[in-house]
N, C-alpha and C. Protein backbone atom coordinates (compact mmCIF):
# COMPACT_ATOMS: atom_id res chain seq x y z
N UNK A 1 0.85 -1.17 0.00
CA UNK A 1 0.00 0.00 0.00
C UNK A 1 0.90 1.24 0.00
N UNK A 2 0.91 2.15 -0.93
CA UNK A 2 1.44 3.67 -0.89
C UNK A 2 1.07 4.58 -0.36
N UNK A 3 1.35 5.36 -0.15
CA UNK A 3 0.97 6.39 1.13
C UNK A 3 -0.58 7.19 0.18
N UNK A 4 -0.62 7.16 -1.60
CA UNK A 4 -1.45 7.28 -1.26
C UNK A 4 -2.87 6.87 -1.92
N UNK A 5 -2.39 5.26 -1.98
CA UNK A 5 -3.67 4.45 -1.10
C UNK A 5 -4.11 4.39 0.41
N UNK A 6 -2.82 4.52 0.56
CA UNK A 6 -2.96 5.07 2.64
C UNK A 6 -4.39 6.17 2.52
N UNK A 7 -4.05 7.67 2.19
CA UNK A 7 -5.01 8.92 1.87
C UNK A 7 -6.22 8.12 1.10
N UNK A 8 -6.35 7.64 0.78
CA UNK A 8 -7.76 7.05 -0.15
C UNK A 8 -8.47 6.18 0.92
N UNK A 9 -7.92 5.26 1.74
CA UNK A 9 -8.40 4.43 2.51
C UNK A 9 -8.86 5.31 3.90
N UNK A 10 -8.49 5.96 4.29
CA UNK A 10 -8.58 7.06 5.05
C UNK A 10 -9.90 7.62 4.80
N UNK A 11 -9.72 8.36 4.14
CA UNK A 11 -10.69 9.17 3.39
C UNK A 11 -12.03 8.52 3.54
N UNK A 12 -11.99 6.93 2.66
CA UNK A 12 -12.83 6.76 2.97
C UNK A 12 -13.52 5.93 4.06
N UNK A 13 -12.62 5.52 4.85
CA UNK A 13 -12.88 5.02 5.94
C UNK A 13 -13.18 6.22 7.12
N UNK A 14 -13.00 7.11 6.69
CA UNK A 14 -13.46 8.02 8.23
C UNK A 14 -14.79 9.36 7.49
N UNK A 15 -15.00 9.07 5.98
CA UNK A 15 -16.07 9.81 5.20
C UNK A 15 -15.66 11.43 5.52
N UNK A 16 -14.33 11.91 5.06
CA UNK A 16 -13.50 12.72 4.83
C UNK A 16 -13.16 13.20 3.53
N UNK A 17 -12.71 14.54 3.03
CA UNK A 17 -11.90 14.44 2.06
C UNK A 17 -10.58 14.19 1.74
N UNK A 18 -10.26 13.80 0.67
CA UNK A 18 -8.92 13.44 0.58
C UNK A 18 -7.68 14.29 0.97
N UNK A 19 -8.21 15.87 0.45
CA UNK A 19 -7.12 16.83 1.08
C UNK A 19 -7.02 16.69 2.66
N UNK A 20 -8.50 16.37 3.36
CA UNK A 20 -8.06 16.40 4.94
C UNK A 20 -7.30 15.28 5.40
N UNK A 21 -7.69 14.04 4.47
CA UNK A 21 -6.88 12.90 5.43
C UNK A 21 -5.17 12.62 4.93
N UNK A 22 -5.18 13.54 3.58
CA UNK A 22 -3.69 13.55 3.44
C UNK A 22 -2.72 14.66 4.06
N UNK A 23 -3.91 15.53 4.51
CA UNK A 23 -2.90 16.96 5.48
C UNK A 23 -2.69 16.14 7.23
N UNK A 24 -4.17 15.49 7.70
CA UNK A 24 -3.55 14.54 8.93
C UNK A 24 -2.85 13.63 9.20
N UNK A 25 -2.49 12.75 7.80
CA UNK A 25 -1.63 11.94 7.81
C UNK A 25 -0.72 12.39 7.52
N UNK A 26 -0.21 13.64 6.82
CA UNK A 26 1.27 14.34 7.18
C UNK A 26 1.55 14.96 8.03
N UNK A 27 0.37 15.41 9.03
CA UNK A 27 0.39 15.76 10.11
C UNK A 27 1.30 14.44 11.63
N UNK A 28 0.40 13.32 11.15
CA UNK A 28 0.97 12.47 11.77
C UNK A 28 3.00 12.22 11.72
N UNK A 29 2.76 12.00 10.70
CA UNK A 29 4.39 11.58 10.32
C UNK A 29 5.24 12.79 10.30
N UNK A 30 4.64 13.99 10.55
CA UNK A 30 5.62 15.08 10.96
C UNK A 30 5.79 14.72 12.45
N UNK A 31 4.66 14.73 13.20
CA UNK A 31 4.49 14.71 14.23
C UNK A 31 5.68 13.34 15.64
N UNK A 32 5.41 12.81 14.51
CA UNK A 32 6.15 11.10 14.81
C UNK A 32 7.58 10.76 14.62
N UNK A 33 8.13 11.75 13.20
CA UNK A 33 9.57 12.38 12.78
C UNK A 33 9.70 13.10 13.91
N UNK A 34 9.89 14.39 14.41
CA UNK A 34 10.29 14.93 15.27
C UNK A 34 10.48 14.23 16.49
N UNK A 35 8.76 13.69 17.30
CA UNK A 35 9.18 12.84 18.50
C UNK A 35 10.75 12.31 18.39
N UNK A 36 10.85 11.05 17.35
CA UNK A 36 11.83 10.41 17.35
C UNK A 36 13.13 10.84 17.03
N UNK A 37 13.35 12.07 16.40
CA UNK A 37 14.56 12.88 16.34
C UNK A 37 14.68 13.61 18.16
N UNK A 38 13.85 13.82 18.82
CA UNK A 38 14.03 14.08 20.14
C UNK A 38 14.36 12.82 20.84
N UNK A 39 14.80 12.02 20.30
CA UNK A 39 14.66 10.40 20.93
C UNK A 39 13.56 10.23 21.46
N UNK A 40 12.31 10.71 21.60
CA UNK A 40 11.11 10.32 22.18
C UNK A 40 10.30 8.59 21.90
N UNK A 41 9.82 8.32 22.71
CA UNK A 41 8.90 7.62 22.12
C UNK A 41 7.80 8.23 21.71
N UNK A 42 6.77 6.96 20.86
CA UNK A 42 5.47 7.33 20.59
C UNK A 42 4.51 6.51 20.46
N UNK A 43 3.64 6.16 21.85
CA UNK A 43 3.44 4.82 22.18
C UNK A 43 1.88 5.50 21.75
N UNK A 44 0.92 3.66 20.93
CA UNK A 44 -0.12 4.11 20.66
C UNK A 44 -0.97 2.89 20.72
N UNK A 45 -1.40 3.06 21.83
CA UNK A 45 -1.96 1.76 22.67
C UNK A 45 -2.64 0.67 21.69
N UNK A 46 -2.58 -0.51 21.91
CA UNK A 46 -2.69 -1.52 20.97
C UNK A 46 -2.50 -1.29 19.32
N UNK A 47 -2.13 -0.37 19.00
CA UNK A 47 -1.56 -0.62 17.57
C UNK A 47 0.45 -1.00 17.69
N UNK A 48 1.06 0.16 18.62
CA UNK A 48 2.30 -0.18 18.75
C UNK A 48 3.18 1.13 19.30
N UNK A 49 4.34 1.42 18.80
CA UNK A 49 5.44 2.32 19.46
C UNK A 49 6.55 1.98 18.40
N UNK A 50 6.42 3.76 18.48
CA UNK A 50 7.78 3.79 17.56
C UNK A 50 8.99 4.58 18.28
N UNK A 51 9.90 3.86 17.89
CA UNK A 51 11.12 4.38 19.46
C UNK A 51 12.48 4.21 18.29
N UNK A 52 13.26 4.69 19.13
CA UNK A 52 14.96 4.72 17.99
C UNK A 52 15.51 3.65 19.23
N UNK A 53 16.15 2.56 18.40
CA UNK A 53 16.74 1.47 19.04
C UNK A 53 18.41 2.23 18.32
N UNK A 54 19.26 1.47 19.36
CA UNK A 54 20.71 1.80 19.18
C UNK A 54 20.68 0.39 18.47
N UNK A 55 21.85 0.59 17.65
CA UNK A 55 22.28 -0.55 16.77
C UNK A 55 23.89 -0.60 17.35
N UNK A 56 24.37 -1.94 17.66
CA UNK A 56 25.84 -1.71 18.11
C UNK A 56 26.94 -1.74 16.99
N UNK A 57 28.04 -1.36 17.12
CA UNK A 57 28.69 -1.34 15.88
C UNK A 57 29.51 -2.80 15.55
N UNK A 58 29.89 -2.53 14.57
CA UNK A 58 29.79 -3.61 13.89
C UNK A 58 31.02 -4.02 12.30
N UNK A 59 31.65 -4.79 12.31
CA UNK A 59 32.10 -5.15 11.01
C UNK A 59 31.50 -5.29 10.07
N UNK A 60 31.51 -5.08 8.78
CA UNK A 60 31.00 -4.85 7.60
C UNK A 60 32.05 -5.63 6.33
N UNK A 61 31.56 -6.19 5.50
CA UNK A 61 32.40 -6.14 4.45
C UNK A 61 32.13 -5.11 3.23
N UNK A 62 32.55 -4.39 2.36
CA UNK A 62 32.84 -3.85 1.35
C UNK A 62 32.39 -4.80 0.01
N UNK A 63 31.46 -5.26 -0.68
CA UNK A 63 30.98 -6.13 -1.22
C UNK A 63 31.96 -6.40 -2.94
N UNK A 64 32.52 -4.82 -2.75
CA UNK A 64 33.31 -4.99 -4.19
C UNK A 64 34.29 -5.29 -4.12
N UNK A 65 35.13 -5.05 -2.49
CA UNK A 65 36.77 -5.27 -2.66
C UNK A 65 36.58 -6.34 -1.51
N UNK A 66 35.77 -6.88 -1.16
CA UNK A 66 35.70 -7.19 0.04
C UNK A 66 36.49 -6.84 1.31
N UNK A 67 37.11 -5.68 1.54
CA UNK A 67 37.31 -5.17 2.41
C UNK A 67 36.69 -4.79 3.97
N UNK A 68 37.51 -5.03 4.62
CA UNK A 68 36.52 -5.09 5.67
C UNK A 68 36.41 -3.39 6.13
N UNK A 69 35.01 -3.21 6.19
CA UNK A 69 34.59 -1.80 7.30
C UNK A 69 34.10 -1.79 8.42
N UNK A 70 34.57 -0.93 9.56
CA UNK A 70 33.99 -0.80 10.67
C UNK A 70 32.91 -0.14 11.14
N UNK A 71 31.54 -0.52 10.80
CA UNK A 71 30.06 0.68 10.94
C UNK A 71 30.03 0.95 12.71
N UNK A 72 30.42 2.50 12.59
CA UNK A 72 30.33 2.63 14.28
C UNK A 72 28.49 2.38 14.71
N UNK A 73 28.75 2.75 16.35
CA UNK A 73 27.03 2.51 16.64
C UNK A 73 26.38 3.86 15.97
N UNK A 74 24.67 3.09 15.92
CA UNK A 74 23.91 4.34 15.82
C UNK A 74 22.56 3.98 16.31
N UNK A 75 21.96 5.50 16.09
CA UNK A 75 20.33 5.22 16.59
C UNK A 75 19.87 4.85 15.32
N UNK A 76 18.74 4.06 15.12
CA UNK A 76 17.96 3.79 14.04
C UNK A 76 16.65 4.19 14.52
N UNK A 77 15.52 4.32 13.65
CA UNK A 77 14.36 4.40 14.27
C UNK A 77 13.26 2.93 13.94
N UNK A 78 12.68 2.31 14.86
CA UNK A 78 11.93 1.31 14.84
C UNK A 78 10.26 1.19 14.99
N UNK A 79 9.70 0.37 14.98
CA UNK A 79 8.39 -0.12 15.29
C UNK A 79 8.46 -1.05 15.72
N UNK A 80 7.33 -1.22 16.96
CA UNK A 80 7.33 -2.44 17.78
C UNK A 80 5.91 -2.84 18.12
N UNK A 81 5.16 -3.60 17.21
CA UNK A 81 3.79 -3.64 17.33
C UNK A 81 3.11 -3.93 18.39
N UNK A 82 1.79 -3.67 18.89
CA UNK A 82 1.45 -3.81 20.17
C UNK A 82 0.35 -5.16 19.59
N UNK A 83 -0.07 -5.32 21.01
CA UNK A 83 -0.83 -6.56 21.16
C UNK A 83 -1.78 -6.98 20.21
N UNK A 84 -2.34 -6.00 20.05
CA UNK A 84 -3.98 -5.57 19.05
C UNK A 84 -3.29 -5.98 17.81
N UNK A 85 -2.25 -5.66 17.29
CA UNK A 85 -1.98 -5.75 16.16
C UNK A 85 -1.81 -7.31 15.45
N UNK A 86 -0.77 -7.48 16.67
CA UNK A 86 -0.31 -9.16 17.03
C UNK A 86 -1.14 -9.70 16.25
N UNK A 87 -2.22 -9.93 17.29
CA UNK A 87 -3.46 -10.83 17.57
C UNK A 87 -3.80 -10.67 15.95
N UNK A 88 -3.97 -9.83 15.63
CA UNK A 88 -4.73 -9.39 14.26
C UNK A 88 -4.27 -9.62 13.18
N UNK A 89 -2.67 -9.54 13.34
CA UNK A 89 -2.04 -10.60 12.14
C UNK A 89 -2.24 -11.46 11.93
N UNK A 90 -1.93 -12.13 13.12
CA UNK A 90 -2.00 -13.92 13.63
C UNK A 90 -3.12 -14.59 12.93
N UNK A 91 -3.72 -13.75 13.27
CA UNK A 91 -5.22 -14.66 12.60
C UNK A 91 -5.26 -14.64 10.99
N UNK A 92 -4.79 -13.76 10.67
CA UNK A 92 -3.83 -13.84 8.32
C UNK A 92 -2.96 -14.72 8.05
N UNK A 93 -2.28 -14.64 9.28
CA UNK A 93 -1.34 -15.52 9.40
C UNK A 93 -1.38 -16.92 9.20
N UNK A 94 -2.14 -17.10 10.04
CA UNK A 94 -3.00 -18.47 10.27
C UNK A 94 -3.58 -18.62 9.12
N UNK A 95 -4.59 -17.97 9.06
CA UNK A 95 -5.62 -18.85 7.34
C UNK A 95 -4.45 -19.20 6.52
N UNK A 96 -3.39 -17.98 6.13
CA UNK A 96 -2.68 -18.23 5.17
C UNK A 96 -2.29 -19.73 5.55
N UNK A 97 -1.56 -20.10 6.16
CA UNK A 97 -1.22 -21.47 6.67
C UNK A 97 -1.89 -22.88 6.30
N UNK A 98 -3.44 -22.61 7.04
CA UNK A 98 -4.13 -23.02 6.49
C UNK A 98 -4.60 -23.40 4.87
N UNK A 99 -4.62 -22.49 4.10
CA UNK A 99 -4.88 -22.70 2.87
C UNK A 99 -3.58 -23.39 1.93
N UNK A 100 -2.46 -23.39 2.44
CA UNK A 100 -1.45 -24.29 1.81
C UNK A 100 -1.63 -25.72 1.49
């Protein structure tokens, strides 16, 4: 899905126009960029939390010379789905399984 089938699904799932649900959904992801440039979290009860995990550093190879590089640490930013979501996969998850 593209961000904007994202705005279309929106739209019409909350019986909106498209300019409003594509100005709140950039509203959102401004909103969610910054948190996480403050290192904040942004916890959003049973859907999930998006937080910057440290990554430790690390050896690398150079794929053309194979040389080895050293990637120091960094923050990355993540998602960590909450329960609601889980559950809600699981069950796609499952049929898919099923239907094999």
């Amino acid at each position: 899905m593209t961000k904007s089938d994202l705005v279309t699904a929106i739209a019409e799932k909350a019986g909106i126009r498209k300019k409003d649900a594509e100005a709140a959904l950039n509203a959102f992801i401004d909103v969610v960029t910054e948190a996480l440039a403050k290192e904040e979290k942004v916890e959003i009860r049973g859907f999930g939390t998006f937080l910057m995990k440290e990554r430790a550093p690390r050896v690398a190879r150079n794929p053309r010379t194979g040389e080895k590089v050293e990637v120091p640490a960094k923050l990355s930013p993540a998602f960590k789905p909450g329960k609601d979501l889980k559950d809600a996969t699981e069950k796609v998850i499952k049929g898919k399984k099923k239907r094999k």
